[in-house]
PDB file of N, CA and C in Angstrom:
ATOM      1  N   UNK A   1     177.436 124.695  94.879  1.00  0.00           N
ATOM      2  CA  UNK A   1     176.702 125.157  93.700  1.00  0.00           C
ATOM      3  C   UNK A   1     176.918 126.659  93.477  1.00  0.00           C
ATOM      4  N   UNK A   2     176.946 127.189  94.574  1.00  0.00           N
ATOM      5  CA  UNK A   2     177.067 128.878  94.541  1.00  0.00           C
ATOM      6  C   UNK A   2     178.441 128.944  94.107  1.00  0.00           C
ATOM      7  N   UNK A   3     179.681 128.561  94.617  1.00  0.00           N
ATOM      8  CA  UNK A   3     180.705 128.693  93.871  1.00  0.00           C
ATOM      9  C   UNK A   3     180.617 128.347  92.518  1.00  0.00           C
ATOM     10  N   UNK A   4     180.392 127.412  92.348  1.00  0.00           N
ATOM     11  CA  UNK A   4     180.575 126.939  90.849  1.00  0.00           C
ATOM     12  C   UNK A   4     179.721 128.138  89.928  1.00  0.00           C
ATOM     13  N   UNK A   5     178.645 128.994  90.301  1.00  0.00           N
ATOM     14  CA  UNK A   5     178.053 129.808  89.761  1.00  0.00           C
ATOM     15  C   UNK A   5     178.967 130.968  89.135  1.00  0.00           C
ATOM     16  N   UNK A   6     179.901 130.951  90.748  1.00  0.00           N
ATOM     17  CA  UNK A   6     180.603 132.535  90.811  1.00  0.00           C
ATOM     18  C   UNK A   6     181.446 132.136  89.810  1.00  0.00           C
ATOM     19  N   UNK A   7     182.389 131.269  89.625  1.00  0.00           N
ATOM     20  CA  UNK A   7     183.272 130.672  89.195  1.00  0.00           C
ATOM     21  C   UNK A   7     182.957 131.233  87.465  1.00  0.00           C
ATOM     22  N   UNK A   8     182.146 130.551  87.175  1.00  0.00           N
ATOM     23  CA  UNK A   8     181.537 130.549  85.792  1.00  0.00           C
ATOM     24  C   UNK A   8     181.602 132.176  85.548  1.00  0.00           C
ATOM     25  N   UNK A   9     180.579 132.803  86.408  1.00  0.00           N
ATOM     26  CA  UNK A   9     180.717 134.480  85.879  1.00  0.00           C
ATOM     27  C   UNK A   9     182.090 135.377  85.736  1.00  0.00           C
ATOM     28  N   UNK A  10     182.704 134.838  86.673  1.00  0.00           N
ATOM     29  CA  UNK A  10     183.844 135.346  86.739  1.00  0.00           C
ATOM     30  C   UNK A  10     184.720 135.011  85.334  1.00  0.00           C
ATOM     31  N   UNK A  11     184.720 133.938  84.921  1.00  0.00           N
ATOM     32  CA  UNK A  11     185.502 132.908  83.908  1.00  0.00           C
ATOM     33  C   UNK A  11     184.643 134.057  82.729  1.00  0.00           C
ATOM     34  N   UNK A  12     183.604 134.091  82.079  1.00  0.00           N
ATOM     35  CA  UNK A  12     183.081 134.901  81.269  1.00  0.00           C
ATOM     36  C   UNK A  12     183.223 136.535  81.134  1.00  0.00           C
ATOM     37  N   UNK A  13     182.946 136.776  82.547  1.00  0.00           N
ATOM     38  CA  UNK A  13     183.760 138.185  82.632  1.00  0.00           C
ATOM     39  C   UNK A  13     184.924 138.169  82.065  1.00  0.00           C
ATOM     40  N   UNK A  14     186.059 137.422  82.417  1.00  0.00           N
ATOM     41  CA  UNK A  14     187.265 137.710  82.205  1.00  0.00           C
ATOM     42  C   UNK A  14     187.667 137.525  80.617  1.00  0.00           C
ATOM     43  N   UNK A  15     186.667 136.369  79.858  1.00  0.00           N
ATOM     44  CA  UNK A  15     187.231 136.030  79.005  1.00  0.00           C
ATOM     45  C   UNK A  15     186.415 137.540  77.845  1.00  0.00           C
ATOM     46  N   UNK A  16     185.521 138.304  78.643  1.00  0.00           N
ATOM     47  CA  UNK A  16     185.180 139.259  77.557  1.00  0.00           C
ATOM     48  C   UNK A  16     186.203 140.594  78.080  1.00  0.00           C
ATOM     49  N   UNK A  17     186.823 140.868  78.881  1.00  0.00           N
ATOM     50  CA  UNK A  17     187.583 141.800  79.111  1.00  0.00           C
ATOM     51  C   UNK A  17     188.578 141.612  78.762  1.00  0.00           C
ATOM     52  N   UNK A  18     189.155 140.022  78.254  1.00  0.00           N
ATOM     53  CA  UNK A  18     190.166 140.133  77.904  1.00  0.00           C
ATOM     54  C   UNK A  18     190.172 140.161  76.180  1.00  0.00           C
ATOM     55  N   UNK A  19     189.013 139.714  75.949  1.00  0.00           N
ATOM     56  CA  UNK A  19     188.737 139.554  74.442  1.00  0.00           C
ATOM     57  C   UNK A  19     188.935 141.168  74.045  1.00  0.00           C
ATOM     58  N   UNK A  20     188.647 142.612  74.601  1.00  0.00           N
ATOM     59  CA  UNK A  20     188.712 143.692  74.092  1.00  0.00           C
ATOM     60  C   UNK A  20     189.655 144.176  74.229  1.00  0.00           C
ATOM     61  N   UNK A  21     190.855 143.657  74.774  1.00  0.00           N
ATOM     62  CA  UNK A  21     191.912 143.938  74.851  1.00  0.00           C
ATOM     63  C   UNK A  21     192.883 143.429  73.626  1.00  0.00           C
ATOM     64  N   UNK A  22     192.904 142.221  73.978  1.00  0.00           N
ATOM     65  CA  UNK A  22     193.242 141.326  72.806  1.00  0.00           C
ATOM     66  C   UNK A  22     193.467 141.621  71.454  1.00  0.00           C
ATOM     67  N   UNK A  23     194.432 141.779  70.782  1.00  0.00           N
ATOM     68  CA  UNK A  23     194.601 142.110  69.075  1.00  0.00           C
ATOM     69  C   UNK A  23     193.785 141.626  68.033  1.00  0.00           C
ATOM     70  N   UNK A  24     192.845 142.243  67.357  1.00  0.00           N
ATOM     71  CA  UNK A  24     192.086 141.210  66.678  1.00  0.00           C
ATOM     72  C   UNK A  24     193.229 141.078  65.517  1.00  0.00           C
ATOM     73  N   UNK A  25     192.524 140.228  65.128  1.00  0.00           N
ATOM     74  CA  UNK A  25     192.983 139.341  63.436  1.00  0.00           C
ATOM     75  C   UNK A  25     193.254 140.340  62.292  1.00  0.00           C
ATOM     76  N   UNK A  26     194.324 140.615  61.662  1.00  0.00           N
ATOM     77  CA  UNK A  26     193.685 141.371  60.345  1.00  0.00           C
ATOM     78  C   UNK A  26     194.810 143.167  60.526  1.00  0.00           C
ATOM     79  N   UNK A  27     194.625 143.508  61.926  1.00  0.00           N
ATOM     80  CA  UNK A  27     194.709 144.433  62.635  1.00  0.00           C
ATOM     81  C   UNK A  27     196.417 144.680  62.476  1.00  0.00           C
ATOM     82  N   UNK A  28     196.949 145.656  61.779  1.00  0.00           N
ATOM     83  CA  UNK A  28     198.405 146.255  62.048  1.00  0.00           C
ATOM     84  C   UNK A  28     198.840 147.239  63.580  1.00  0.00           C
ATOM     85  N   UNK A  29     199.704 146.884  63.447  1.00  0.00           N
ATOM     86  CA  UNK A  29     200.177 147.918  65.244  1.00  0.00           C
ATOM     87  C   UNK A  29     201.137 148.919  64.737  1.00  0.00           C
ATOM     88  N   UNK A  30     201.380 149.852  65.426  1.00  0.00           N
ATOM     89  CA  UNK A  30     202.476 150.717  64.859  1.00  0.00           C
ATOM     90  C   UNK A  30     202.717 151.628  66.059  1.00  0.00           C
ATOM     91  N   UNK A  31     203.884 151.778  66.481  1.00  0.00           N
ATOM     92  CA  UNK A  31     204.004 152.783  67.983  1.00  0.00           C
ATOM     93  C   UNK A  31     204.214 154.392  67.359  1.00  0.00           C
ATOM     94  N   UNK A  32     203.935 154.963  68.035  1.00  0.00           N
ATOM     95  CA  UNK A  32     204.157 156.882  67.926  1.00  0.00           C
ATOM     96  C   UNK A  32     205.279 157.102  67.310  1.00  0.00           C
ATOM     97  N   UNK A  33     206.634 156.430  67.782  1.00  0.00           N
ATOM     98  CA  UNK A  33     207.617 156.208  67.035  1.00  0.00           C
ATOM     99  C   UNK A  33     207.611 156.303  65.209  1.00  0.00           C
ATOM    100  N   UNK A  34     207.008 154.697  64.901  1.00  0.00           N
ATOM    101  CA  UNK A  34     206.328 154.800  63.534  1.00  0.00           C
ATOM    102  C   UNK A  34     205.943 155.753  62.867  1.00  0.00           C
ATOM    103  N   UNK A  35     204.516 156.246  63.830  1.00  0.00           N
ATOM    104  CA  UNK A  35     204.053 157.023  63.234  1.00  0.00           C
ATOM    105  C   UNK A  35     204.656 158.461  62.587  1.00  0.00           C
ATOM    106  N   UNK A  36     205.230 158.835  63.280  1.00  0.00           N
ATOM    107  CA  UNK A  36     206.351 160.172  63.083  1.00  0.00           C
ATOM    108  C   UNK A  36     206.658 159.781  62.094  1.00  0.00           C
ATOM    109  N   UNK A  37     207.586 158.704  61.765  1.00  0.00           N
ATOM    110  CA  UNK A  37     208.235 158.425  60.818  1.00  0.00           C
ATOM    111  C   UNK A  37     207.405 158.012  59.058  1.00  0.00           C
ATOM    112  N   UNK A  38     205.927 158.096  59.268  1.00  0.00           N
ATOM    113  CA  UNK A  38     205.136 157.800  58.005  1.00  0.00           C
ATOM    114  C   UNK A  38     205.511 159.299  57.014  1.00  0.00           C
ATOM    115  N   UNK A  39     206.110 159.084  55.843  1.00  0.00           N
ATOM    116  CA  UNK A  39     206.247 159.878  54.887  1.00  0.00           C
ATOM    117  C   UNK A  39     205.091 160.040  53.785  1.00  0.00           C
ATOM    118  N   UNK A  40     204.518 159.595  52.870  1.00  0.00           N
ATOM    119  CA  UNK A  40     203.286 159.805  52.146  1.00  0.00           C
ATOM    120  C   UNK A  40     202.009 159.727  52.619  1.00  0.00           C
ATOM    121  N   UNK A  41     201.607 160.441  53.589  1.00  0.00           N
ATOM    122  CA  UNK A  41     200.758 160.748  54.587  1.00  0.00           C
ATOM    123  C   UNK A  41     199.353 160.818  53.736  1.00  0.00           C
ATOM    124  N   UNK A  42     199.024 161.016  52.112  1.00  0.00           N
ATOM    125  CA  UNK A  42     197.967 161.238  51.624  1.00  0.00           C
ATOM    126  C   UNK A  42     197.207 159.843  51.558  1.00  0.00           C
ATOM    127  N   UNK A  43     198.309 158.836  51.635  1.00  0.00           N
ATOM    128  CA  UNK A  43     197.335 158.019  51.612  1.00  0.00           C
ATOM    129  C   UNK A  43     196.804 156.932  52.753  1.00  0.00           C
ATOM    130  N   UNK A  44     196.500 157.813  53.469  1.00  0.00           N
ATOM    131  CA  UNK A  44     196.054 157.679  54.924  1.00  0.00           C
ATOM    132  C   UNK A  44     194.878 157.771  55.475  1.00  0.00           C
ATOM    133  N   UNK A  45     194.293 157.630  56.000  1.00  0.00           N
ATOM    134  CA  UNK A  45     193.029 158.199  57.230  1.00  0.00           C
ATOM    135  C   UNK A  45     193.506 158.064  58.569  1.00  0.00           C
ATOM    136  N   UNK A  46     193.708 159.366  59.005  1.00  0.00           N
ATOM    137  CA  UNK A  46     194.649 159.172  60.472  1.00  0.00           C
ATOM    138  C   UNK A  46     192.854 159.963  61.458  1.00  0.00           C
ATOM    139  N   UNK A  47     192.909 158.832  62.364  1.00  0.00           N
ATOM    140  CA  UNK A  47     191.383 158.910  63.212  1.00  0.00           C
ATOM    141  C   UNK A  47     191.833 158.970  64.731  1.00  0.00           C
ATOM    142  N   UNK A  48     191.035 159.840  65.366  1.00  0.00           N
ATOM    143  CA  UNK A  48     191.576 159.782  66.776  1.00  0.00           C
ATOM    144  C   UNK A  48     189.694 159.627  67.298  1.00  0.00           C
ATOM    145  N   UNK A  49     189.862 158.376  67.939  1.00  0.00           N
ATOM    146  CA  UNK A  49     188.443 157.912  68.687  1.00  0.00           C
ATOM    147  C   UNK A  49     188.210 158.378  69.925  1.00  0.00           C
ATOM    148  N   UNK A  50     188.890 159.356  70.803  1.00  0.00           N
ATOM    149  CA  UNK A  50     189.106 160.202  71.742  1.00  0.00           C
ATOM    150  C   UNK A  50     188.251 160.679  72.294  1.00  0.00           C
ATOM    151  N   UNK A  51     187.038 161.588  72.862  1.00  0.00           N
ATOM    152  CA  UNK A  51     185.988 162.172  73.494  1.00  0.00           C
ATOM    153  C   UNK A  51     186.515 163.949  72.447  1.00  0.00           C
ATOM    154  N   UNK A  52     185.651 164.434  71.933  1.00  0.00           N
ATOM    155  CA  UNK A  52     185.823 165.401  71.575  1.00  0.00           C
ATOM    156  C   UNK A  52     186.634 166.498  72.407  1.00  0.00           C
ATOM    157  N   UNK A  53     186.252 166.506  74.129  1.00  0.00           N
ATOM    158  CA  UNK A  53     187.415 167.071  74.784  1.00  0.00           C
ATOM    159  C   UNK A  53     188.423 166.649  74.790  1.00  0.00           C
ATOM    160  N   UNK A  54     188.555 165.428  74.899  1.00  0.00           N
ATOM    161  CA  UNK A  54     190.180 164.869  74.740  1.00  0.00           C
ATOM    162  C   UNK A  54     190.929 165.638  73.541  1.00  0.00           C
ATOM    163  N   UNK A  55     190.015 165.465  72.548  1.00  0.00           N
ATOM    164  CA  UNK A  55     191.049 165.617  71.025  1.00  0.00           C
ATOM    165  C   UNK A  55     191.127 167.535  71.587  1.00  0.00           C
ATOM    166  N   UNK A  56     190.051 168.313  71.541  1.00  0.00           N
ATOM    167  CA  UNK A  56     190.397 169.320  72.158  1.00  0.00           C
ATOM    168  C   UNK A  56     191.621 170.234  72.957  1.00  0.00           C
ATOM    169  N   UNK A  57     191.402 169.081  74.022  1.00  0.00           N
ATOM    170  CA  UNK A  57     192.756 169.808  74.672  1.00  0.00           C
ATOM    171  C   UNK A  57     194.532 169.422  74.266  1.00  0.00           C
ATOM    172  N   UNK A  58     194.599 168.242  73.297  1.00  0.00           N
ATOM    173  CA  UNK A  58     195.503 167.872  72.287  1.00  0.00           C
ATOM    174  C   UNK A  58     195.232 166.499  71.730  1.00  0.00           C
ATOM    175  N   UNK A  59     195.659 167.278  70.103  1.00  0.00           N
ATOM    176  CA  UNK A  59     195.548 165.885  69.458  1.00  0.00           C
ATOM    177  C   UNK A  59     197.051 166.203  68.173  1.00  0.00           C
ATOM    178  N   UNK A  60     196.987 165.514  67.126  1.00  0.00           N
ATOM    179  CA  UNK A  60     197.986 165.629  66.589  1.00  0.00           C
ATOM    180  C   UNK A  60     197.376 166.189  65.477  1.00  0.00           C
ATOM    181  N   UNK A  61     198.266 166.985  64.245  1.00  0.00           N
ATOM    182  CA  UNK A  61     197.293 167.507  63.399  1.00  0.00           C
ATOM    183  C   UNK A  61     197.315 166.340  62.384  1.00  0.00           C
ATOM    184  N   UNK A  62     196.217 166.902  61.387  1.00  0.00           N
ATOM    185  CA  UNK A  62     195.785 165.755  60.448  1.00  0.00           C
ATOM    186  C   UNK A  62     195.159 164.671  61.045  1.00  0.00           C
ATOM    187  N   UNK A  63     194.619 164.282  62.015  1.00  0.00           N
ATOM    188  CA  UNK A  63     193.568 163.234  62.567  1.00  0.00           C
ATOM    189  C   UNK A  63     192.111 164.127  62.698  1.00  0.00           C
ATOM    190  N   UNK A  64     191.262 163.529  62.127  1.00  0.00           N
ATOM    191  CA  UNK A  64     189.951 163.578  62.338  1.00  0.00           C
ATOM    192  C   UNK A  64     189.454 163.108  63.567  1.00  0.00           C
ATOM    193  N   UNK A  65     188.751 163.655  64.112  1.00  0.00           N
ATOM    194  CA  UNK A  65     188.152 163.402  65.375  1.00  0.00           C
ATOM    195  C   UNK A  65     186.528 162.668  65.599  1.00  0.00           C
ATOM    196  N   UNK A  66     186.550 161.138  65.392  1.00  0.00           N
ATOM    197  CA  UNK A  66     185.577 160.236  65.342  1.00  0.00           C
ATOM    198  C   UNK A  66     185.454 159.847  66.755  1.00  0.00           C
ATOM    199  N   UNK A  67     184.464 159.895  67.603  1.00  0.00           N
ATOM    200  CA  UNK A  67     185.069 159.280  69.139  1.00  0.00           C
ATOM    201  C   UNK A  67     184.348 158.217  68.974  1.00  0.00           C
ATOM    202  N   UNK A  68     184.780 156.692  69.495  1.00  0.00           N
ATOM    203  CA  UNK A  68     184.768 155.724  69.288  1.00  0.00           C
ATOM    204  C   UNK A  68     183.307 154.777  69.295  1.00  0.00           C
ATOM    205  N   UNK A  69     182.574 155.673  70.560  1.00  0.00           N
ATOM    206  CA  UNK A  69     180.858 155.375  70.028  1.00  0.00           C
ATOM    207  C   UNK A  69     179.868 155.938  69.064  1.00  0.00           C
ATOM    208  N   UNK A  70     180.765 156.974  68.164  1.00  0.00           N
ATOM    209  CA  UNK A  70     180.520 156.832  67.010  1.00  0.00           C
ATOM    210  C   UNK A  70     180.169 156.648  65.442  1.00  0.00           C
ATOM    211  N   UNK A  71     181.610 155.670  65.976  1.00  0.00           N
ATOM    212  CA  UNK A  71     182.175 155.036  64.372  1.00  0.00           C
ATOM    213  C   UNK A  71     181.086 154.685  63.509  1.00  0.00           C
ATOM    214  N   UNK A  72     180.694 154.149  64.079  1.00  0.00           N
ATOM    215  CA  UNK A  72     179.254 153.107  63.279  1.00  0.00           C
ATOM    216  C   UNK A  72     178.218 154.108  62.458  1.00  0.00           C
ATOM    217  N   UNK A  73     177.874 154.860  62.812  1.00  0.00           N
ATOM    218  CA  UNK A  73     177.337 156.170  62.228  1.00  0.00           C
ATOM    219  C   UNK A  73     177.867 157.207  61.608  1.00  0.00           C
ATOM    220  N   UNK A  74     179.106 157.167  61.544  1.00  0.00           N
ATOM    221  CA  UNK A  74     179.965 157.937  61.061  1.00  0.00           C
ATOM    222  C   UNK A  74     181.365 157.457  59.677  1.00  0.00           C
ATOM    223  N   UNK A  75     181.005 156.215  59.888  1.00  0.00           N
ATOM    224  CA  UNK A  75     182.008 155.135  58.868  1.00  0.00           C
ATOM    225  C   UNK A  75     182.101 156.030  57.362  1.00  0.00           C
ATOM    226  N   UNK A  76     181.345 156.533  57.025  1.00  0.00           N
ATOM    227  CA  UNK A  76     180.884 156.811  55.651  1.00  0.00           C
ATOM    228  C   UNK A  76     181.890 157.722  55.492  1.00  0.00           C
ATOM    229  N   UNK A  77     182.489 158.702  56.576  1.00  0.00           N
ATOM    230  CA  UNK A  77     183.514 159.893  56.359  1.00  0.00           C
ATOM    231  C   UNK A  77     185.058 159.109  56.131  1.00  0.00           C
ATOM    232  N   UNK A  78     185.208 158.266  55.886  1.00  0.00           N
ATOM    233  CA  UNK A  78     186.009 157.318  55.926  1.00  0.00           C
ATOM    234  C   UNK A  78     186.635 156.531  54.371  1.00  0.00           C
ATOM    235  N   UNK A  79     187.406 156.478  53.893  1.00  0.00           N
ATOM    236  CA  UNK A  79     187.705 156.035  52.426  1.00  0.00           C
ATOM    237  C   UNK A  79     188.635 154.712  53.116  1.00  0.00           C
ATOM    238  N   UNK A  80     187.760 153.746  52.837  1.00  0.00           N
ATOM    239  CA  UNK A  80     188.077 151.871  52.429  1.00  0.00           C
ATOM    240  C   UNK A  80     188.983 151.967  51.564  1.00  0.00           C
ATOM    241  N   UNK A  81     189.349 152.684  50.830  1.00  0.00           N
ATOM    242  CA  UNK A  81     191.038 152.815  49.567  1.00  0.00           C
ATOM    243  C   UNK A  81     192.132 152.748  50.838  1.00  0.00           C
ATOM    244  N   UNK A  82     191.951 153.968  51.306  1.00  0.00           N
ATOM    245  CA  UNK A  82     192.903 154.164  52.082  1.00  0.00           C
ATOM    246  C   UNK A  82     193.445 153.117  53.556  1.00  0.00           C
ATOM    247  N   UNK A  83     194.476 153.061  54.185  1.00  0.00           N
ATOM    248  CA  UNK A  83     194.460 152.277  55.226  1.00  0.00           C
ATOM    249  C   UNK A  83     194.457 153.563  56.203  1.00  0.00           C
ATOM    250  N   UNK A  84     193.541 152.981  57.466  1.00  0.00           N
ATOM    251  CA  UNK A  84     193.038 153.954  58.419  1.00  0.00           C
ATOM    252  C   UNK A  84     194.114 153.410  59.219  1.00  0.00           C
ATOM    253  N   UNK A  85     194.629 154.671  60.185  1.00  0.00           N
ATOM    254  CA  UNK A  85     195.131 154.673  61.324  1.00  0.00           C
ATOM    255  C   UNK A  85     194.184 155.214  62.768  1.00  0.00           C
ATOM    256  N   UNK A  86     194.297 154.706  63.700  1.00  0.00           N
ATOM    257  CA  UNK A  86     193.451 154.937  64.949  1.00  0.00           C
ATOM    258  C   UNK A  86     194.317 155.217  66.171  1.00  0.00           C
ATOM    259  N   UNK A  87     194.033 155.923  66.550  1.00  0.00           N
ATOM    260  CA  UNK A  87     194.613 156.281  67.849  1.00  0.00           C
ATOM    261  C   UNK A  87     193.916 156.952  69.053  1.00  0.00           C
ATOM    262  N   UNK A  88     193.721 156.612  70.158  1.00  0.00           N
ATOM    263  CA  UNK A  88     193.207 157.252  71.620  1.00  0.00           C
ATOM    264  C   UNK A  88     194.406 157.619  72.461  1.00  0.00           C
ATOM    265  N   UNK A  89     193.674 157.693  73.672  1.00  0.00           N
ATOM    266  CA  UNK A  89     194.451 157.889  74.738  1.00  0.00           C
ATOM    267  C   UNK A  89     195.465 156.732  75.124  1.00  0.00           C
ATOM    268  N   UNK A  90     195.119 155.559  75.306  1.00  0.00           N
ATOM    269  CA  UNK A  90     196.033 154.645  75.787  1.00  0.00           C
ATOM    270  C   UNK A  90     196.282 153.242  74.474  1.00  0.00           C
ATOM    271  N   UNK A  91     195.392 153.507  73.851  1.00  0.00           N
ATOM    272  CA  UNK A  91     195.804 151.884  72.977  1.00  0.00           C
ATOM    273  C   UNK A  91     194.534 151.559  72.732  1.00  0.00           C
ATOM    274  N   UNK A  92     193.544 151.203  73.917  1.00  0.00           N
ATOM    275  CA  UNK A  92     192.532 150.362  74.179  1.00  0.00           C
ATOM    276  C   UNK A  92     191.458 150.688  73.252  1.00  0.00           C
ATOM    277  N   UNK A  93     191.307 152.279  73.490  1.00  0.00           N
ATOM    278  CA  UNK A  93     189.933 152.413  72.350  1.00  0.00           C
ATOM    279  C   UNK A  93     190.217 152.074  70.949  1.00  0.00           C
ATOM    280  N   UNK A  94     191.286 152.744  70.650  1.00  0.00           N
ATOM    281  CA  UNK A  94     191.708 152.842  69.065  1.00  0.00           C
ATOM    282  C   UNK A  94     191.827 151.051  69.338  1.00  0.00           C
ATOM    283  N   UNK A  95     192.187 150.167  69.459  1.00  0.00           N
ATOM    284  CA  UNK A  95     192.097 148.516  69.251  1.00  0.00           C
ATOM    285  C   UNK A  95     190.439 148.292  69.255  1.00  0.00           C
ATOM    286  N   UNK A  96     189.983 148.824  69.962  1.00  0.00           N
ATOM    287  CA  UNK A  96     188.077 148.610  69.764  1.00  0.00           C
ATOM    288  C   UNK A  96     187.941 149.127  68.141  1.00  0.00           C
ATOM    289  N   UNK A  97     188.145 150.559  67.969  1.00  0.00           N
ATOM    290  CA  UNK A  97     187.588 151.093  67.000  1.00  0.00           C
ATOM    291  C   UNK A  97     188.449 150.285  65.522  1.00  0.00           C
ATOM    292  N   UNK A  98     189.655 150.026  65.647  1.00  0.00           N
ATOM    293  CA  UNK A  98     189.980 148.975  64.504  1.00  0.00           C
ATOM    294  C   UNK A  98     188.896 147.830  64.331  1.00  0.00           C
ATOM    295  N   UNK A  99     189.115 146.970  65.234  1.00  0.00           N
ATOM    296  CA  UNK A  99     188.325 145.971  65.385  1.00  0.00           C
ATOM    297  C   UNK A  99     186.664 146.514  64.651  1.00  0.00           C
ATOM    298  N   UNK A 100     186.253 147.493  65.148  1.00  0.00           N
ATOM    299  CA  UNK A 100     184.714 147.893  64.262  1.00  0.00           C
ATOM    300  C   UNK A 100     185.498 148.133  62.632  1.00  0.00           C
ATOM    301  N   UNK A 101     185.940 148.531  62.422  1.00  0.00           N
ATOM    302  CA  UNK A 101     186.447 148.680  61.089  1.00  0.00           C
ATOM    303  C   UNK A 101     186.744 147.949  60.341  1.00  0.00           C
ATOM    304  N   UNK A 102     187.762 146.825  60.897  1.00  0.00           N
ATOM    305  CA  UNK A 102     187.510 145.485  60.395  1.00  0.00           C
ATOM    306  C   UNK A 102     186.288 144.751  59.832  1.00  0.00           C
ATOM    307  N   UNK A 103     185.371 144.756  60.627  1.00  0.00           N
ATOM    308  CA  UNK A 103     184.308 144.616  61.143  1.00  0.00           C
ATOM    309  C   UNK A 103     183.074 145.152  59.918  1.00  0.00           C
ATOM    310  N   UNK A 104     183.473 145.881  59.746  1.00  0.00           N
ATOM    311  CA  UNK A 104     183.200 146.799  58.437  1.00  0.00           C
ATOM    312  C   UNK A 104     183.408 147.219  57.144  1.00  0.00           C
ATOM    313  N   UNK A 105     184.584 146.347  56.799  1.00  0.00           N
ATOM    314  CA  UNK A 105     185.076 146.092  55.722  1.00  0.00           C
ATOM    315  C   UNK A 105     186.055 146.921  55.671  1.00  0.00           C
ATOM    316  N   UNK A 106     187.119 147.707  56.261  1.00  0.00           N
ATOM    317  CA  UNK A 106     187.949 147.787  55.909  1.00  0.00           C
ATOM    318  C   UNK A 106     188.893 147.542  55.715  1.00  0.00           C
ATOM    319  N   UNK A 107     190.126 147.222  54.673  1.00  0.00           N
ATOM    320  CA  UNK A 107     190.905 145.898  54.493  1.00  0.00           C
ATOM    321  C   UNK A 107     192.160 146.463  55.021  1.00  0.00           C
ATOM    322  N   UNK A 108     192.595 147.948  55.268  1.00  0.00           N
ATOM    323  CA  UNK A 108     193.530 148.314  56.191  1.00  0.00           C
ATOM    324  C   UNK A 108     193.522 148.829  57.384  1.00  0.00           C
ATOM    325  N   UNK A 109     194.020 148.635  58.342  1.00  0.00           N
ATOM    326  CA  UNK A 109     193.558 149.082  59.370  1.00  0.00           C
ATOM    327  C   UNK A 109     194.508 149.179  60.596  1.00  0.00           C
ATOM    328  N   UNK A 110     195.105 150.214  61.347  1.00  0.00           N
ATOM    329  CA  UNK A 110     196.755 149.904  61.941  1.00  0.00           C
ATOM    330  C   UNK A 110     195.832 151.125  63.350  1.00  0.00           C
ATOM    331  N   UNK A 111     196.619 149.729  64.182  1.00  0.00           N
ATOM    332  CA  UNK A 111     195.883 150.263  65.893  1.00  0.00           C
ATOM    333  C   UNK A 111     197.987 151.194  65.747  1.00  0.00           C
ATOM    334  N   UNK A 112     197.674 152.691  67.059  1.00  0.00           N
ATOM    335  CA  UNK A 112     198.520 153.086  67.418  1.00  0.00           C
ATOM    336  C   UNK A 112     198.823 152.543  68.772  1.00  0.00           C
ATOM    337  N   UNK A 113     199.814 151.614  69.121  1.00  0.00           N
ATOM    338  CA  UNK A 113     200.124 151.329  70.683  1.00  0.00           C
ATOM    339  C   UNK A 113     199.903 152.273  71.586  1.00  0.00           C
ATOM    340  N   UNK A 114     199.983 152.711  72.321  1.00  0.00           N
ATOM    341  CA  UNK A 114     200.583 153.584  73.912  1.00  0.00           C
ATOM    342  C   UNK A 114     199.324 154.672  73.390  1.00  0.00           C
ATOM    343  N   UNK A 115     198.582 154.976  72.021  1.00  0.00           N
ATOM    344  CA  UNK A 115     198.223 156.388  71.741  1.00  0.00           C
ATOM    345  C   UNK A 115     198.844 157.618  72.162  1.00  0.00           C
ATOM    346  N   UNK A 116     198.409 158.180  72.377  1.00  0.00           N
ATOM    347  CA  UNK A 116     198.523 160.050  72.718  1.00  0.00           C
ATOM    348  C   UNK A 116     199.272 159.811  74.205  1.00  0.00           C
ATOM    349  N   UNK A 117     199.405 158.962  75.162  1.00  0.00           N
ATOM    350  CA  UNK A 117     200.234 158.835  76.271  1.00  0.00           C
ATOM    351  C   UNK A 117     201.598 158.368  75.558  1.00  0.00           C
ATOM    352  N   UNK A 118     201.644 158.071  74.395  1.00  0.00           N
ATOM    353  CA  UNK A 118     203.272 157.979  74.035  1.00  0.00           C
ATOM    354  C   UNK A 118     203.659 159.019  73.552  1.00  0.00           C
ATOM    355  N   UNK A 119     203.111 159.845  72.957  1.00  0.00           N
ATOM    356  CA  UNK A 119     202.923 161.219  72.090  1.00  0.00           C
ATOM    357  C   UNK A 119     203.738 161.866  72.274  1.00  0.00           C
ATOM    358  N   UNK A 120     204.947 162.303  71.947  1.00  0.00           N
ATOM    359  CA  UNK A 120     205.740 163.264  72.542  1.00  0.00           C
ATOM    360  C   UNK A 120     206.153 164.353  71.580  1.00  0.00           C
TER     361      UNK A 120
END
C-alpha cells in the first residue's frame, strides 16, 4: 500500500514538472540566432522575465524587464497588437511566462530557446 502511495506521488510530481517544461499550445520558439536576425523590431514586445539583477548585470537592449512573478500584475504594460517575445536565463521561465500570456489573451507569443545562456 505504501508503495503504491509513493508510486502515485511520484507519477504526479513528475507529470507537473514535466508539464512546465513542456511547450504549450499556441506558443512560437525562436533561438538567439533568430532573434538577431528580426528586422522590423517596432512591432514587437521584446520581455525579459529575469530577476531584476539578472537583467542588471546583462540583458539585451530593447527588452523590458518584467520578472516572471510578475507578469500577472504587470500585463497591462504590454500591447496584445503586438507579438511578445520572452526570454530568461535558460528557456524555462520565458516558456512559463508565454504560457501566462497565452493564458491571457495574447494571440502572439514566441518563447526564446537557450535565453541569455545562448546570447552571444
Amino acid at each position: 500500500m505504501e508503495t503504491v502511495v509513493l508510486l502515485i506521488l511520484i507519477s504526479i510530481i513528475g507529470v507537473f514538472l514535466f508539464q512546465k517544461i513542456l511547450p504549450a499550445k499556441g506558443i512560437t520558439h525562436m533561438t538567439t540566432s533568430d532573434l538577431k536576425k528580426l528586422k522590423d523590431k517596432g512591432k514587437y514586445e521584446f520581455v525579459d522575465v529575469r530577476t531584476p539583477s539578472e537583467y542588471k548585470g546583462n540583458h539585451i537592449n530593447g527588452f523590458k524587464n518584467i520578472p516572471v512573478h510578475e507578469l500577472k500584475q504587470r500585463v497591462h504594460e504590454l500591447n496584445k497588437e503586438k507579438e511578445v517575445i520572452v526570454i530568461c536565463q535558460s528557456g524555462i521561465r520565458s516558456n512559463t511566462a508565454a504560457k501566462i500570456l497565452k493564458k491571457m489573451g495574447f494571440p502572439k507569443v514566441t518563447n526564446v530557446k537557450g535565453g541569455m545562456s545562448s546570447w552571444m
